[in-house]
C-alpha atoms as a PDB file:
ATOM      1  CA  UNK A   1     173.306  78.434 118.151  1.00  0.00           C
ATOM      2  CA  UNK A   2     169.938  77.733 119.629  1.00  0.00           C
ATOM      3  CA  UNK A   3     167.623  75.662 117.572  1.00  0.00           C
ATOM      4  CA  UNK A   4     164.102  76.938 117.004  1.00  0.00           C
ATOM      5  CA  UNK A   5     162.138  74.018 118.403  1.00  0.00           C
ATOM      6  CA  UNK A   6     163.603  74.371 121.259  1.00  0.00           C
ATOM      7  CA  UNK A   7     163.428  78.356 122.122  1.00  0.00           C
ATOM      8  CA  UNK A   8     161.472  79.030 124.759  1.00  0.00           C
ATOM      9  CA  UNK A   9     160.069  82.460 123.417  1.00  0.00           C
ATOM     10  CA  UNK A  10     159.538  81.020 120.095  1.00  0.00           C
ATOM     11  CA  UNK A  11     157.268  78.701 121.076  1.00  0.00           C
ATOM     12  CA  UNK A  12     155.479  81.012 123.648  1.00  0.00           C
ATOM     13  CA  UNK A  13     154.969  83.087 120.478  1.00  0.00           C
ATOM     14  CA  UNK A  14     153.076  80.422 118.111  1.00  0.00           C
ATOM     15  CA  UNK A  15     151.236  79.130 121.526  1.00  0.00           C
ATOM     16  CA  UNK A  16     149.809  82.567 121.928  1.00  0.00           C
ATOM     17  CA  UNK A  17     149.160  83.082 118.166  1.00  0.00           C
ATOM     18  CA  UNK A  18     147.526  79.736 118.015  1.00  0.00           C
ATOM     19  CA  UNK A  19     145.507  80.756 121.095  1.00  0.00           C
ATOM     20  CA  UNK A  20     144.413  83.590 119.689  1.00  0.00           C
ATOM     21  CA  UNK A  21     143.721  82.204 116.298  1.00  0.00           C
ATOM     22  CA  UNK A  22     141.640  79.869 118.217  1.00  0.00           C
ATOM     23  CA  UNK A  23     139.533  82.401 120.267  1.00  0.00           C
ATOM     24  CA  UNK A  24     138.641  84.229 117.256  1.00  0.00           C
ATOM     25  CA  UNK A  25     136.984  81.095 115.676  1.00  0.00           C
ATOM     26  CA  UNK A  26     135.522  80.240 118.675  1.00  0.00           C
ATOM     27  CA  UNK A  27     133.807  83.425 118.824  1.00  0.00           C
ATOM     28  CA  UNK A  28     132.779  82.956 115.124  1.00  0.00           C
ATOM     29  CA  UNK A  29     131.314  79.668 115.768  1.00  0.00           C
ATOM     30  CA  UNK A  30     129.762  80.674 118.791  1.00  0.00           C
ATOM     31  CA  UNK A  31     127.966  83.479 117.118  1.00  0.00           C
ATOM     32  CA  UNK A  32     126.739  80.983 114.408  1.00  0.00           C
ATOM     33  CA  UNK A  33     125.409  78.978 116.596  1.00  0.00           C
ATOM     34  CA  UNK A  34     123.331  81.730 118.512  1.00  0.00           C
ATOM     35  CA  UNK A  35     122.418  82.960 114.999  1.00  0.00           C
ATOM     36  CA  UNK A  36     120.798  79.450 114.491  1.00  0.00           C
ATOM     37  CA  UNK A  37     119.587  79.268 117.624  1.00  0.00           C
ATOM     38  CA  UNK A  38     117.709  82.197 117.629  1.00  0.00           C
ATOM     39  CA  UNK A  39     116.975  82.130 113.870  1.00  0.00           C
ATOM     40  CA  UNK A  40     115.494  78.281 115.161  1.00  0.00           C
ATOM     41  CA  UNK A  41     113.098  80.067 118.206  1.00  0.00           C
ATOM     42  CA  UNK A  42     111.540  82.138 115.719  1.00  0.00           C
ATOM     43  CA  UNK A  43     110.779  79.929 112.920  1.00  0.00           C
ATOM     44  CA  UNK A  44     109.058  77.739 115.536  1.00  0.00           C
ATOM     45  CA  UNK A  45     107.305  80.745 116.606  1.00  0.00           C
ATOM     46  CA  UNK A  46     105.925  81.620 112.977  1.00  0.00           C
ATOM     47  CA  UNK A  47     105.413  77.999 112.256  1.00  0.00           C
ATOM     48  CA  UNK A  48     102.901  78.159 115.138  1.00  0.00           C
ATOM     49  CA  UNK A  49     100.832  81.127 114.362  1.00  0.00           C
ATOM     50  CA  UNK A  50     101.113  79.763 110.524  1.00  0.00           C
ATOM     51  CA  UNK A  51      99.575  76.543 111.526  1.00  0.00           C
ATOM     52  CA  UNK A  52      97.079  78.740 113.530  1.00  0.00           C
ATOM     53  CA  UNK A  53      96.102  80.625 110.914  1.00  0.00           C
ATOM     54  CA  UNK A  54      95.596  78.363 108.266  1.00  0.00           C
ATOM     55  CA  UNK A  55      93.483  76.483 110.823  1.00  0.00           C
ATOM     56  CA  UNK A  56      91.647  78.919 111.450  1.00  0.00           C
ATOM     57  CA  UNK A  57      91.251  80.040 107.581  1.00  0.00           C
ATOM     58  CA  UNK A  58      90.210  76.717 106.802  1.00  0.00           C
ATOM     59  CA  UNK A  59      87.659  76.605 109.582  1.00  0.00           C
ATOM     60  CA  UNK A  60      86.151  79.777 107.769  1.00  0.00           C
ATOM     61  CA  UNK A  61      86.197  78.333 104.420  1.00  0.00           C
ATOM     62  CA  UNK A  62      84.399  75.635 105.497  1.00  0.00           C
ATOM     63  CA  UNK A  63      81.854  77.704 107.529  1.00  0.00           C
ATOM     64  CA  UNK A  64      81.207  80.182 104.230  1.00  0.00           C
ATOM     65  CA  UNK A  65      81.027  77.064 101.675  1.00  0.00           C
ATOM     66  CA  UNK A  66      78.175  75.895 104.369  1.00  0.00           C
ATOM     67  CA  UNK A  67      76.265  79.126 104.672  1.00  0.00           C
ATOM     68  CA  UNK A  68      76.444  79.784 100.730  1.00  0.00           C
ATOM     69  CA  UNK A  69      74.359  75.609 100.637  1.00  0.00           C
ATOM     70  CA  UNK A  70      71.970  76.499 103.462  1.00  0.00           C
ATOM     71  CA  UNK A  71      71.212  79.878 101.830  1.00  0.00           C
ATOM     72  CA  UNK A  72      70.600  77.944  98.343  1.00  0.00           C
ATOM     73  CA  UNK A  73      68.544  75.637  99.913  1.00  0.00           C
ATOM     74  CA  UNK A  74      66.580  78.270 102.030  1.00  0.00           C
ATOM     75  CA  UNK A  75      65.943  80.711  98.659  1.00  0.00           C
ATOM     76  CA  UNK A  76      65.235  78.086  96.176  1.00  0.00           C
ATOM     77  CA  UNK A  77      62.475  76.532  98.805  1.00  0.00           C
ATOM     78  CA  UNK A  78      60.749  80.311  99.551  1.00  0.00           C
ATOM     79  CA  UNK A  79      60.893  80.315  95.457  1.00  0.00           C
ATOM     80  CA  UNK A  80      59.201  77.378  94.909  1.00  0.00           C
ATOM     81  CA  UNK A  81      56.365  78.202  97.640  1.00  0.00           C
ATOM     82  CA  UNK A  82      55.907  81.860  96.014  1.00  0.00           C
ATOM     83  CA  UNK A  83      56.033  80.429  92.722  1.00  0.00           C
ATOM     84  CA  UNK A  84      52.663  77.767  93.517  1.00  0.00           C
ATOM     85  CA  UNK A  85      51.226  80.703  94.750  1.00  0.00           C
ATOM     86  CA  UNK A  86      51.536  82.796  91.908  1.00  0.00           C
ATOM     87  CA  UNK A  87      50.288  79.452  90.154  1.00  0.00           C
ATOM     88  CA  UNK A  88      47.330  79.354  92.518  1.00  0.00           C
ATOM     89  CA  UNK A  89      46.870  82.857  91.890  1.00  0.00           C
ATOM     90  CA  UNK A  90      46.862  82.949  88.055  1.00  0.00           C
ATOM     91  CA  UNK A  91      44.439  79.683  88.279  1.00  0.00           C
ATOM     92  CA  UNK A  92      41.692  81.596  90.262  1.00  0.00           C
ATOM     93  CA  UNK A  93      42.377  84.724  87.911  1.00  0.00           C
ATOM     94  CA  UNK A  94      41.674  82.722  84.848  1.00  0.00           C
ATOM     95  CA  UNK A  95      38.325  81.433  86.603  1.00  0.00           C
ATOM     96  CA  UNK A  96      37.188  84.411  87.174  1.00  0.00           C
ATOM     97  CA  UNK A  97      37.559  85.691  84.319  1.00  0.00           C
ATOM     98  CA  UNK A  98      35.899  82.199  82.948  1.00  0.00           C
ATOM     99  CA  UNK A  99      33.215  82.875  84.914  1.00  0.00           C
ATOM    100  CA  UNK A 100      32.650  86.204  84.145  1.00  0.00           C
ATOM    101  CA  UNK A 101      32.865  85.640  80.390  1.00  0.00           C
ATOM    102  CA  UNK A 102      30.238  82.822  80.912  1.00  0.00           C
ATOM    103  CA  UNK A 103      27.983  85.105  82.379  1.00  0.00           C
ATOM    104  CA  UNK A 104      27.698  87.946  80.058  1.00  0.00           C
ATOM    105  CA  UNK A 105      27.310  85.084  77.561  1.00  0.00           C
ATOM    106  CA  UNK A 106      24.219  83.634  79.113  1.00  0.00           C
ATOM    107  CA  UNK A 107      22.359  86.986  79.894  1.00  0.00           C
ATOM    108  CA  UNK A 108      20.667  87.903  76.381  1.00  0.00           C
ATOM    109  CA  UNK A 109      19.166  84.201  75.970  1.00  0.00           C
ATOM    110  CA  UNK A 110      18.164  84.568  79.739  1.00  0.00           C
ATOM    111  CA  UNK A 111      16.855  87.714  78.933  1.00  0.00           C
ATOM    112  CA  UNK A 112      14.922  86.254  75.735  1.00  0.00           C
ATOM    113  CA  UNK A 113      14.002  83.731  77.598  1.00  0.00           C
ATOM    114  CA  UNK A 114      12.221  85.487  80.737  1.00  0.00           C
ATOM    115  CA  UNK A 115      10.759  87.856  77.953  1.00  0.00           C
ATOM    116  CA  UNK A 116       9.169  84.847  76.039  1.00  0.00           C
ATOM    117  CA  UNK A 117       7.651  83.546  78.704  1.00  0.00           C
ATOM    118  CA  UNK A 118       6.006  86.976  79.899  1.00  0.00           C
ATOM    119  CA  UNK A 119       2.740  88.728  78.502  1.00  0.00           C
ATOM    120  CA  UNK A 120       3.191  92.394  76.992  1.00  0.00           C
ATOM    121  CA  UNK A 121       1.088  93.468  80.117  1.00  0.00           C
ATOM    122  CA  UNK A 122       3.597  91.588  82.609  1.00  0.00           C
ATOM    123  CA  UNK A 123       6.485  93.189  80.556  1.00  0.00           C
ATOM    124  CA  UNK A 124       4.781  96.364  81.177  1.00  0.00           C
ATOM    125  CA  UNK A 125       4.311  96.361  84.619  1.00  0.00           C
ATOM    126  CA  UNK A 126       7.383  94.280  85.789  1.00  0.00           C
ATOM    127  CA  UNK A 127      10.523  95.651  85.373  1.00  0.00           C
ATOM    128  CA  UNK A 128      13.356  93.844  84.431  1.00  0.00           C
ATOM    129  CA  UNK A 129      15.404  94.872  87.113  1.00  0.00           C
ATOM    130  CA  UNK A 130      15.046  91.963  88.894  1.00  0.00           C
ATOM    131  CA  UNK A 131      17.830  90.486  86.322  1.00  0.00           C
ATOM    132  CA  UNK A 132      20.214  93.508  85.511  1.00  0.00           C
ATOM    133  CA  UNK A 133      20.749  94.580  89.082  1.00  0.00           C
ATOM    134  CA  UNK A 134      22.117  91.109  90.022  1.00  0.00           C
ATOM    135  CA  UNK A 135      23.794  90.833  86.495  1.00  0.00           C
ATOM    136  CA  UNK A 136      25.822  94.102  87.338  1.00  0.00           C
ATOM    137  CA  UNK A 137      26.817  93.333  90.852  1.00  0.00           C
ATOM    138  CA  UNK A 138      27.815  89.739  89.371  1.00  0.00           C
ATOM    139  CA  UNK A 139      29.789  91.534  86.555  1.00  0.00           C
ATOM    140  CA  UNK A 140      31.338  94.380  89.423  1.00  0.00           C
ATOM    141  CA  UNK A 141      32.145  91.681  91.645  1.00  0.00           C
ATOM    142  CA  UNK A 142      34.097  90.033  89.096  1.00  0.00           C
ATOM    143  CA  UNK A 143      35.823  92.924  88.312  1.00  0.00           C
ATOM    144  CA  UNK A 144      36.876  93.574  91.541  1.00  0.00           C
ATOM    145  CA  UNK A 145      38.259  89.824  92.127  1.00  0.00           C
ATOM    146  CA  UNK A 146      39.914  89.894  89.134  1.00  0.00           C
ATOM    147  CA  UNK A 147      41.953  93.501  89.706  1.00  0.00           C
ATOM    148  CA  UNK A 148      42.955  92.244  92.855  1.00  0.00           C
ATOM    149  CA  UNK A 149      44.495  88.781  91.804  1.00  0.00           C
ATOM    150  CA  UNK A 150      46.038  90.949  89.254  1.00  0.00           C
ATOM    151  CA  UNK A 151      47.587  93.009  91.832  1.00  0.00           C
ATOM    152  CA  UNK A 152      48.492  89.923  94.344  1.00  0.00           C
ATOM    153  CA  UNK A 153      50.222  88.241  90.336  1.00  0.00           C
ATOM    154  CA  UNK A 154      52.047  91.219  90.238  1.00  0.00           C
ATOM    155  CA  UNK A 155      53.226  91.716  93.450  1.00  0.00           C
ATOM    156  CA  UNK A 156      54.215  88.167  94.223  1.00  0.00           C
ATOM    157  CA  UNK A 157      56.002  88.504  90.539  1.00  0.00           C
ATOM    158  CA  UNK A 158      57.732  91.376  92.017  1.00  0.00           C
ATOM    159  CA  UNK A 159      58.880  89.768  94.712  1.00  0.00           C
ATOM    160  CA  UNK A 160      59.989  86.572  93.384  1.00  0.00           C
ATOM    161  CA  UNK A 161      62.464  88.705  91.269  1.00  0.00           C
ATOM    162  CA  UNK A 162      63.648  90.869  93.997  1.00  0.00           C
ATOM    163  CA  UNK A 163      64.559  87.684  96.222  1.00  0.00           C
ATOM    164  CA  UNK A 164      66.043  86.090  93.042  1.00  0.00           C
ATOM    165  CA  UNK A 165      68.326  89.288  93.095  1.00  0.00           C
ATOM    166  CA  UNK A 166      68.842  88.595  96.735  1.00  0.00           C
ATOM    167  CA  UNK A 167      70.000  85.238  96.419  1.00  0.00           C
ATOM    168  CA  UNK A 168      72.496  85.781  93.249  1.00  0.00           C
ATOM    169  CA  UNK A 169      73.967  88.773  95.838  1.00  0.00           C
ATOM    170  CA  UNK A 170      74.351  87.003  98.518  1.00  0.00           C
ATOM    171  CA  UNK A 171      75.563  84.352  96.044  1.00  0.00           C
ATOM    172  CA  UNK A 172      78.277  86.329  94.503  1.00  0.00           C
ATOM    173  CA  UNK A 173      79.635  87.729  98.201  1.00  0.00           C
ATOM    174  CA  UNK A 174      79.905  84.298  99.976  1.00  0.00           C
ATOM    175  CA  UNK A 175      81.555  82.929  96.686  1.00  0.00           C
ATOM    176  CA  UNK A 176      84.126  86.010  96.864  1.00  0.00           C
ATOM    177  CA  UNK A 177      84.798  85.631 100.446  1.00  0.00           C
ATOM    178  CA  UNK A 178      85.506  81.984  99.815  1.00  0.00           C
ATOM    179  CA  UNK A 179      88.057  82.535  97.268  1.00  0.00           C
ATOM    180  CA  UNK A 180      89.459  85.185  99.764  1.00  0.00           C
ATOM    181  CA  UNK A 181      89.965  82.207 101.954  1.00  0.00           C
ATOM    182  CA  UNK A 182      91.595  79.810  99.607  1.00  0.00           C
ATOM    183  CA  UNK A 183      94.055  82.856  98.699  1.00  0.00           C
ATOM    184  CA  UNK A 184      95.341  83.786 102.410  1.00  0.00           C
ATOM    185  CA  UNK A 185      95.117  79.777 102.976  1.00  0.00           C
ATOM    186  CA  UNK A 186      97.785  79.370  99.818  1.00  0.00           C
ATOM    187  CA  UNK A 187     100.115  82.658 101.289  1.00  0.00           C
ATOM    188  CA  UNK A 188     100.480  81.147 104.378  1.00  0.00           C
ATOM    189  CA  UNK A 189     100.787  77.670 103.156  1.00  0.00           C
ATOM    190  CA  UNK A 190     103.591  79.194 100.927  1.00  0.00           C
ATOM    191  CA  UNK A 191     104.897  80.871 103.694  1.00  0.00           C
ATOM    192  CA  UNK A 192     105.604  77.246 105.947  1.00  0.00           C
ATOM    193  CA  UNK A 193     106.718  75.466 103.126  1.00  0.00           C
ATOM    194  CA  UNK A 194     109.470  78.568 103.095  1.00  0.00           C
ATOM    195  CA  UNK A 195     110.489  78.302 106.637  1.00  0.00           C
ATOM    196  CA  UNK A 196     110.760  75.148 106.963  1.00  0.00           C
ATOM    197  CA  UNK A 197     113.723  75.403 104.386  1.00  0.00           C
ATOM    198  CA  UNK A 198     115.113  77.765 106.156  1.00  0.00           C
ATOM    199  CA  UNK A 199     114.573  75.613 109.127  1.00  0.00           C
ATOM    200  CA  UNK A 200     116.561  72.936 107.774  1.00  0.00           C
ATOM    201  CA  UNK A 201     119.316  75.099 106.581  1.00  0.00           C
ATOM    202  CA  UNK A 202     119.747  76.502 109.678  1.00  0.00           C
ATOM    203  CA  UNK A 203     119.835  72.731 111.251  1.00  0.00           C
ATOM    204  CA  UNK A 204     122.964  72.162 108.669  1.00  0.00           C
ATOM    205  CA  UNK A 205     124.593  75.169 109.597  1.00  0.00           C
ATOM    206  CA  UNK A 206     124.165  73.521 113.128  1.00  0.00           C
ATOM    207  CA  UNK A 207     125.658  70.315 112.251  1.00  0.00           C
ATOM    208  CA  UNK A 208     128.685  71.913 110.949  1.00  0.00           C
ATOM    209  CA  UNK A 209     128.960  73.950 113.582  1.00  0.00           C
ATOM    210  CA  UNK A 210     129.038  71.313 116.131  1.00  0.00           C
ATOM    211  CA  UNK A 211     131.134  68.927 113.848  1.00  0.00           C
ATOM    212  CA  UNK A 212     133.942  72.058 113.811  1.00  0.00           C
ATOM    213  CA  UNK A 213     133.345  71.838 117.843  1.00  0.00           C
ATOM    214  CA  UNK A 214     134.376  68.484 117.455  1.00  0.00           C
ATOM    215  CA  UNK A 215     137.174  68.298 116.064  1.00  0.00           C
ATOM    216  CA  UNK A 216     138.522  71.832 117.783  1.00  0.00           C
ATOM    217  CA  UNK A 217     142.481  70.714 117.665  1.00  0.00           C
ATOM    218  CA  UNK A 218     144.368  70.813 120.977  1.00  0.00           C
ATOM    219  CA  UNK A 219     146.600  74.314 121.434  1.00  0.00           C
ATOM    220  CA  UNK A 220     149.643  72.760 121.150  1.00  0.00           C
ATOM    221  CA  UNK A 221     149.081  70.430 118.009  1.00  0.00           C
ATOM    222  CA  UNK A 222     149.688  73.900 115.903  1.00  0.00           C
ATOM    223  CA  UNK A 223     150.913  71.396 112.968  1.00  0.00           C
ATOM    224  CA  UNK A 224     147.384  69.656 112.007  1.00  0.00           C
ATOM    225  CA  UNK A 225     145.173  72.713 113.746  1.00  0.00           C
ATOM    226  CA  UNK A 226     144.967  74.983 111.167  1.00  0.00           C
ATOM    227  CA  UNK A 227     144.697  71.866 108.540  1.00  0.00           C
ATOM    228  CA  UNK A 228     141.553  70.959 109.942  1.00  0.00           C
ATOM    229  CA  UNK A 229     140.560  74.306 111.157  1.00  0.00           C
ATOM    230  CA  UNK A 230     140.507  75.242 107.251  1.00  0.00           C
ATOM    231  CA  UNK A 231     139.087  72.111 105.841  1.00  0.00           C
ATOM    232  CA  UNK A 232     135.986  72.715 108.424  1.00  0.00           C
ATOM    233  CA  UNK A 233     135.667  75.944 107.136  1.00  0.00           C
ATOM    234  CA  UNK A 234     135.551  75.229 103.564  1.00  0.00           C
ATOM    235  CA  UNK A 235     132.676  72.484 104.507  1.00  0.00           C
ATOM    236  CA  UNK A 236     131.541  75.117 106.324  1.00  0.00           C
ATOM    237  CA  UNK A 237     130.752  77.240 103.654  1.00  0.00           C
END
């Protein structure tokens, strides 16, 4: 009776079990490892054009949060100069309207006056005209200036409000644009933070992977091979 240790064909049947037991995790690891690999080329890839992007989103946040001060700057100065021109405007309108007031206030004592110091013959034979003529152009004049600061209040009244719409506008749309910014700079700032995890799971999966390469038993040790090939596994895992 042959003993089994040493049979020849016995133990060119566990060496070629063993060897193919050893191929197939071989070609598991090695898969693994080109999974991580790979999976490891195109995380850097998106961490890139991440980093690119949320440069770049930044640099536009920046750029709208500086147009949105230069246009608030820019609208409250043409405000203020349209606003001391209304002032001007109003100033000159109330003058006028002192002046005319004055006038029509002084004509019946001037009139009394001229007509005191005339005889009945000179009132006769001189016409007055030579006071209401000059009284009416005075008082048309007047009338005129006045209507058209009236129309210049309105109008520059009219326009202040129109470029205080503007400016709330163009207000509202930088501010929303901005925001739009912050929200695609948060995604993609989300979106690193989650592949870099991945990143360093996939670095663990390469540690174990080269740790089982490691400690690969020899083909013939078939007693501790599968012992260690098993307890790699489960750390594996």
């Amino acid at each position: 009776m042959v003993s089994s240790h040493t049979d020849p064909d016995l133990l060119r049947i566990q060496s070629y079990d063993s060897q193919l037991a050893l191929e197939h995790e071989r070609a598991e690891l090695g898969g693994l490892r080109a999974d991580a690999e790979n999976f490891n080329a195109l995380e850097s890839g998106h961490d890139g054009s991440s980093t690119s992007a949320t440069q770049r989103l930044q640099g536009e946040k920046l750029e709208l949060e500086t147009e949105l001060v230069r246009q608030k700057q820019q609208s409250e100065k043409e405000l203020k100069a349209r606003e001391a021109e209304l002032r001007q405007l109003q100033l000159r309108l109330d003058q006028v309207t002192g002046t005319t007031r004055g006038s029509d206030d002084a004509e019946p004592g001037s009139a009394a006056s001229n007509a005191s110091l005339r005889s009945p013959n000179d009132t006769k034979h001189k016409d007055t005209t030579v006071f209401r003529p000059s009284s009416d152009v005075l008082a048309i004049s007047s009338a005129n200036q006045m209507s058209g600061l009236s129309y210049l209040a309105r109008q520059l009244s009219d326009e202040n409000n129109e470029m205080k719409t503007r400016h709330k506008l163009l207000e509202s749309d930088l501010e929303a644009r901005t925001q739009e910014a912050k929200t695609k700079s948060c995604a993609l700032e989300l979106t690193a933070q989650s592949l870099k995890k991945h990143s360093m799971l996939a670095s663990q999966r390469q540690t174990n992977t080269r740790l089982y390469y490691a400690n690969v038993p020899v083909q013939n040790d078939t007693s501790s091979s599968w012992t260690k090939s098993w307890m790699l596994k489960i750390t594996i895992q």
